[in-house]
Protein backbone atom coordinates (compact mmCIF):
# COMPACT_ATOMS: atom_id res chain seq x y z
CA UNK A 1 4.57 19.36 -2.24
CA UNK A 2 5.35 16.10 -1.36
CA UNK A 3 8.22 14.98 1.72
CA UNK A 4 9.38 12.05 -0.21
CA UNK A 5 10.68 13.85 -3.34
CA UNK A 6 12.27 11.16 -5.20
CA UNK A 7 13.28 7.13 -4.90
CA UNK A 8 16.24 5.62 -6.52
CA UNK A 9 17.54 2.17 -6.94
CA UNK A 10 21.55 1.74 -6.83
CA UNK A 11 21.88 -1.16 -9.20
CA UNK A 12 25.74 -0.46 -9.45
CA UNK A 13 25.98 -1.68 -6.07
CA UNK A 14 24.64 -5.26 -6.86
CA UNK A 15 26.65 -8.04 -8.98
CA UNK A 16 25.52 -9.54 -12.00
CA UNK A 17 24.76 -12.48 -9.98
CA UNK A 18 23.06 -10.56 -7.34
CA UNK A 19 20.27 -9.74 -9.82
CA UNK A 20 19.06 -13.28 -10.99
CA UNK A 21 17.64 -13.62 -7.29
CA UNK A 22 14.39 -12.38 -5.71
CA UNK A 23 13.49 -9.41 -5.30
CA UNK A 24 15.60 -7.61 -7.99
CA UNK A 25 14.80 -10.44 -10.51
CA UNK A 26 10.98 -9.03 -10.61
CA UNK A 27 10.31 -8.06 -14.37
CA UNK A 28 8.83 -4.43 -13.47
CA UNK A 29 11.49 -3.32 -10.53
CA UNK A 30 14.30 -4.82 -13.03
CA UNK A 31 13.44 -1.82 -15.57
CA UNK A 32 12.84 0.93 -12.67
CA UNK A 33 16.05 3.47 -12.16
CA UNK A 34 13.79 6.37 -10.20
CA UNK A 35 11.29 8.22 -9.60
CA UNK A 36 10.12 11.56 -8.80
CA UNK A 37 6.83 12.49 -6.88
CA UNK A 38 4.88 15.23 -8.00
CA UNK A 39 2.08 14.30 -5.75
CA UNK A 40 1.04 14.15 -1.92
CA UNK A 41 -1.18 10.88 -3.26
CA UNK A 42 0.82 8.23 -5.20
CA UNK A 43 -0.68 4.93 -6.52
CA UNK A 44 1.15 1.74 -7.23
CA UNK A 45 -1.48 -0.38 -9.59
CA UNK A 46 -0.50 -3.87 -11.21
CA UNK A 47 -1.10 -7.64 -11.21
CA UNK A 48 -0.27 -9.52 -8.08
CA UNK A 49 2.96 -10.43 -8.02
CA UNK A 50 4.39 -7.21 -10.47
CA UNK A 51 6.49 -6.08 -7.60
CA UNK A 52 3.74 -2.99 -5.84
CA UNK A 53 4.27 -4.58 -2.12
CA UNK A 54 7.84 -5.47 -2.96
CA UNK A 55 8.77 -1.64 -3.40
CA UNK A 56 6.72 -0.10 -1.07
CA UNK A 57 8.23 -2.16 1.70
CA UNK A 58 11.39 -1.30 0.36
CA UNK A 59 10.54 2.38 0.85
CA UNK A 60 9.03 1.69 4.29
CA UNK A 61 12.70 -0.61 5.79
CA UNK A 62 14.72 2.60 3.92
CA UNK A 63 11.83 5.14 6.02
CA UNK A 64 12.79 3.00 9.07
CA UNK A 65 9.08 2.23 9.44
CA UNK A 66 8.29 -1.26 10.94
CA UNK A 67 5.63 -3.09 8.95
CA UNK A 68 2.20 -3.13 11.64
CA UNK A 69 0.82 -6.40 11.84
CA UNK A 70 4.32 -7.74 12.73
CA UNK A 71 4.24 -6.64 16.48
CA UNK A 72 4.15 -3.13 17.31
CA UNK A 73 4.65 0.05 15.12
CA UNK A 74 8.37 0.79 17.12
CA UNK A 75 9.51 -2.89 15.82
CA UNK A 76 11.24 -2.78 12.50
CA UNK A 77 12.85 -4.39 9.64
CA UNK A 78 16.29 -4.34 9.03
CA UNK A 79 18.09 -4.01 5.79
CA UNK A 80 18.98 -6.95 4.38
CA UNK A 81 21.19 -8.35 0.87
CA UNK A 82 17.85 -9.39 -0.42
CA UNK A 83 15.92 -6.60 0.24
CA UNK A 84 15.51 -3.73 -2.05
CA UNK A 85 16.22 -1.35 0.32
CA UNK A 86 19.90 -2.38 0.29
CA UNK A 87 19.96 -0.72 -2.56
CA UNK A 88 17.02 2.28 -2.40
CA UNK A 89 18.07 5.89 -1.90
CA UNK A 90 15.70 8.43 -1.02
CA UNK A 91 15.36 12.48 -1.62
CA UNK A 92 13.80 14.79 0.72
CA UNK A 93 12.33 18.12 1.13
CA UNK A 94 12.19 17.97 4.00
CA UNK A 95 13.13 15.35 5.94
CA UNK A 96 9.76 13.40 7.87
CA UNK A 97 10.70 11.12 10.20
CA UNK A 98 7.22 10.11 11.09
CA UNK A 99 4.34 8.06 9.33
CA UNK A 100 3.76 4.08 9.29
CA UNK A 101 3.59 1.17 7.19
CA UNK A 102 0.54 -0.57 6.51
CA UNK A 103 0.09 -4.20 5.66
CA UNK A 104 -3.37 -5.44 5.30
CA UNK A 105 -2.93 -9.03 5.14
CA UNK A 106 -1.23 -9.11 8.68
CA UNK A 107 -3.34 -6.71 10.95
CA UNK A 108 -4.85 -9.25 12.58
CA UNK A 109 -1.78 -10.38 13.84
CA UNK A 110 -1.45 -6.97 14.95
CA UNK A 111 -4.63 -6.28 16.36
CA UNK A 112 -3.67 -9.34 18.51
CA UNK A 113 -0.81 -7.92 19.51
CA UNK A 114 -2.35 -5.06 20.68
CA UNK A 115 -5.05 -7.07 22.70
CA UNK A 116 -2.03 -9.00 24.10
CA UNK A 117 -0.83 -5.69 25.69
CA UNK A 118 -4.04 -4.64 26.75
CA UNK A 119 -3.40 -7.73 29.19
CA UNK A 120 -0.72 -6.26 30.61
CA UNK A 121 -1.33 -4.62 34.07
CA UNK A 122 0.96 -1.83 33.95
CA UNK A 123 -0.60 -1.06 29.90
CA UNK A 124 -3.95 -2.25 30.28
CA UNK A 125 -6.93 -0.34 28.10
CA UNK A 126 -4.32 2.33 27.50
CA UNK A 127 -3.41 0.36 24.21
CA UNK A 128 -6.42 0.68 23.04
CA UNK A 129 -6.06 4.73 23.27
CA UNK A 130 -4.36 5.40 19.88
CA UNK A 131 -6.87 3.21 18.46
CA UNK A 132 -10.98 4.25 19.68
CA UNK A 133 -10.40 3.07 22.98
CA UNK A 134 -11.35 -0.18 21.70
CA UNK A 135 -10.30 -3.72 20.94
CA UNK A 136 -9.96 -3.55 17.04
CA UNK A 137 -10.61 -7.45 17.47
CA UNK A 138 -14.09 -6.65 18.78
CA UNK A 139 -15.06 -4.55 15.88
CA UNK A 140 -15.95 -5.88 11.77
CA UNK A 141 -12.70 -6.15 9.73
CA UNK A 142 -13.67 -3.19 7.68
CA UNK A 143 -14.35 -1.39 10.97
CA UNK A 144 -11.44 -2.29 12.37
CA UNK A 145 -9.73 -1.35 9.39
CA UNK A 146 -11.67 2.28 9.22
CA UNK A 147 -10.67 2.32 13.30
CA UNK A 148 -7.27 2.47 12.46
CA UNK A 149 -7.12 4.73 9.49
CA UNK A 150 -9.36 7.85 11.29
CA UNK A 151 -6.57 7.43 14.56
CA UNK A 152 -3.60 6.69 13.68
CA UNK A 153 -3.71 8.86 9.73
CA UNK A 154 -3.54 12.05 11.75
CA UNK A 155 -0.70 13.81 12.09
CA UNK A 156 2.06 15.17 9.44
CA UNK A 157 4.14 11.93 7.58
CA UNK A 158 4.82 9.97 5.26
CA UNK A 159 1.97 6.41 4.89
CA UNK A 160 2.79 3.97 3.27
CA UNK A 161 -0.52 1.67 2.87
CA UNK A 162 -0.68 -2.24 0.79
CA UNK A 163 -4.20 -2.72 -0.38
CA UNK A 164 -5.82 -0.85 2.74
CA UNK A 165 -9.34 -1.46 0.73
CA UNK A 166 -9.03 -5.33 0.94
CA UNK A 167 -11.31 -4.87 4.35
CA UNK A 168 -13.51 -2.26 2.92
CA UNK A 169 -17.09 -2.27 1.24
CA UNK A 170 -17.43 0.41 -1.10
CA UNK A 171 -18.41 2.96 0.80
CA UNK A 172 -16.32 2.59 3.43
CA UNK A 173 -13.51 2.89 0.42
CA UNK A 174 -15.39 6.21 -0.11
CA UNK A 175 -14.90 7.18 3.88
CA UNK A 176 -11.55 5.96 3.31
CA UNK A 177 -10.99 8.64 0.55
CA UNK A 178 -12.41 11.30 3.40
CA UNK A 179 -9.49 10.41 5.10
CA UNK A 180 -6.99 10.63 2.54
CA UNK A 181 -8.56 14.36 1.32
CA UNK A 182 -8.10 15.75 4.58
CA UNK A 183 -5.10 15.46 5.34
CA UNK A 184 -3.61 15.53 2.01
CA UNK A 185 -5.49 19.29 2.08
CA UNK A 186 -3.79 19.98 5.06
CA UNK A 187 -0.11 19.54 3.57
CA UNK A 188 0.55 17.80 6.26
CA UNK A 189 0.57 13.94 4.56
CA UNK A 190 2.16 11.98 1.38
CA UNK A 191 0.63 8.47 0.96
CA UNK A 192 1.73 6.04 -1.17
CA UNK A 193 -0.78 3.57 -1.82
CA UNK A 194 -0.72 0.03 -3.22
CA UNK A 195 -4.21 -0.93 -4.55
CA UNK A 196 -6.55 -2.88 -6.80
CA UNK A 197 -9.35 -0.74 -5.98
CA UNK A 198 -10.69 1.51 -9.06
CA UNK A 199 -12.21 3.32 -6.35
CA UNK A 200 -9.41 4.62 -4.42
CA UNK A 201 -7.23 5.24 -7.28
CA UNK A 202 -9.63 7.83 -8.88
CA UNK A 203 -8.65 10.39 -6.08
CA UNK A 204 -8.24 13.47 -7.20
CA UNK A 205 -5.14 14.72 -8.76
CA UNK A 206 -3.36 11.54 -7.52
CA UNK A 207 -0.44 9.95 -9.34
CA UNK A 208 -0.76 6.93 -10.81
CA UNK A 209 2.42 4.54 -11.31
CA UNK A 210 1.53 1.61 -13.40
CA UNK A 211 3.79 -1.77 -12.76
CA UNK A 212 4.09 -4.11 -15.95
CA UNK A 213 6.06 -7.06 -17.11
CA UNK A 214 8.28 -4.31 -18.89
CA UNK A 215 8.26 -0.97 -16.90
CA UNK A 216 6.63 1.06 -13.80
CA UNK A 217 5.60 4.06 -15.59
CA UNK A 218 3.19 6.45 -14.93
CA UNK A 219 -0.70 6.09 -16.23
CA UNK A 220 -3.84 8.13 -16.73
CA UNK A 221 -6.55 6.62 -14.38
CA UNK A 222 -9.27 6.05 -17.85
CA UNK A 223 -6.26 4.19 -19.24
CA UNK A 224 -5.59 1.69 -16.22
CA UNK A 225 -7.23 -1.87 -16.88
CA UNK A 226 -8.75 -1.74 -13.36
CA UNK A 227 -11.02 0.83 -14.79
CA UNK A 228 -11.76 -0.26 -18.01
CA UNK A 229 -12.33 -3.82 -16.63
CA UNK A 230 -14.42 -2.62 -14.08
CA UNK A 231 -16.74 -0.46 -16.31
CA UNK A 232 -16.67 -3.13 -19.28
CA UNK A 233 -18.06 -5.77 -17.23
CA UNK A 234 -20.60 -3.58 -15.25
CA UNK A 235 -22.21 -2.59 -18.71
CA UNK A 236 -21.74 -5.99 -20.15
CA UNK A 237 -21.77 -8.28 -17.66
CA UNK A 238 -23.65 -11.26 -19.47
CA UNK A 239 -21.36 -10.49 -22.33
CA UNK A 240 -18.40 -11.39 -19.57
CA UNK A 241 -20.36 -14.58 -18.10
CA UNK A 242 -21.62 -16.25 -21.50
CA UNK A 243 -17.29 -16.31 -22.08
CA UNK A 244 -16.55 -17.53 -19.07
CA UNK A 245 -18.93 -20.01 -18.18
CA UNK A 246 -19.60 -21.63 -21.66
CA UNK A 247 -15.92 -21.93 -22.36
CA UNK A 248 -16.22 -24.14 -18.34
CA UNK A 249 -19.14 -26.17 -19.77
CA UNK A 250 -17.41 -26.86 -23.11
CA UNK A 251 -14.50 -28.20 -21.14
CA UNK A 252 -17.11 -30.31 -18.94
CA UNK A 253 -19.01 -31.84 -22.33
């Protein structure tokens, strides 16, 4: 059973006003009221821009969680009038205070951050502990990335990951999955996972929450365009490049 058993936005509490700004003017989140896991893996799948990192931050300021790649993991955003989380409520069963908040396009701000205190004579390579013993800086990104998921993914909370694969080749997305399985097996996890990855969203028995121009509604993984794209185009690629390279050339001519 899932910790985090349900997410609500309070749109009562905003003015009509209120609502014409950013973030609650995004088309999907506009149509969203609540929802109710029934999962210890959750998937948020969508275009950029339909609002995935938008609400899982959201979740992660209401958690408390700071965002890592801003500093360190004990640094965190406030609440703010613009933020969804001014408005989120959560449900529990029971109550986890731990977990994190992953952000993939700033951990290399935060695996400088953590070199930065490995600098620091009364810290030195102790930073490194929670992480290999090891600069994540002196590793690949998908290594580092990997690094990070096998030591700090190990204990009971609630994760909250945006696009963790973004690093990954495909089978390290696989390893990443490993990951995932065992502690999800355990009980001991919930992850809630932003992605674009048809890879990672075919985990088992995992929830899938679809964000559109009209709703965020819940989706069979054969039905999400991620995988019919994906296996469309493998089986007929040339099919896929004759449309989009002779429609460039007739523009050229």
């Amino acid at each position: 059973m899932p910790f985090l058993q349900r997410i609500a936005l309070e749109w009562s509490e905003l003015s009509e006003a209120e609502k014409k700004f950013f973030p609650f003017n995004i088309k999907a989140i506009q149509h969203f009221s609540e929802y109710r896991f029934r999962s210890n893996v959750t998937f948020f799948i969508g275009d950029n821009g339909s609002g995935k990192s938008t609400l899982l931050e959201a979740i992660g300021v209401s958690c408390g969680f700071s965002v890592v790649g801003g500093r360190d993991l004990t640094i965190k955003k406030e609440k703010d009038d613009e933020s969804l989380a001014n408005i989120m409520k959560l449900s529990w069963l029971p109550k986890v205070s731990q977990g994190l908040f992953f952000r993939a396009e700033t951990f290399d701000t935060f695996a400088g951050y953590i070199d930065e205190m490995a600098k620091d004579p009364y810290i030195g390579y102790q930073a490194y502990a929670p992480y290999g013993g090891k600069s994540l800086n002196e590793q690949s990104h998908g290594q580092a990335f990997l690094t990070f998921f096998k030591n700090r993914l190990d204990r009971k909370g609630l994760y909250l990951l945006d696009e963790p694969e973004s690093a990954l080749s495909p089978q390290n997305q696989l390893t990443f999955l490993r990951i995932i399985q065992e502690l999800d097996k355990s009980g001991q996890a919930q992850f809630i996972i932003a992605t674009h990855s048809p890879i990672i969203m075919a985990y088992p028995d995992a929830q899938i929450l679809q964000f559109t121009e009209t709703a965020i509604e819940p989706v069979a993984y054969e039905d999400t365009d991620h995988y019919n794209l994906t296996r469309d185009f493998l089986n007929h690629r040339e099919r896929y490049f004759r449309a989009l390279f002779e429609d460039e050339e007739g523009e050229d001519s």
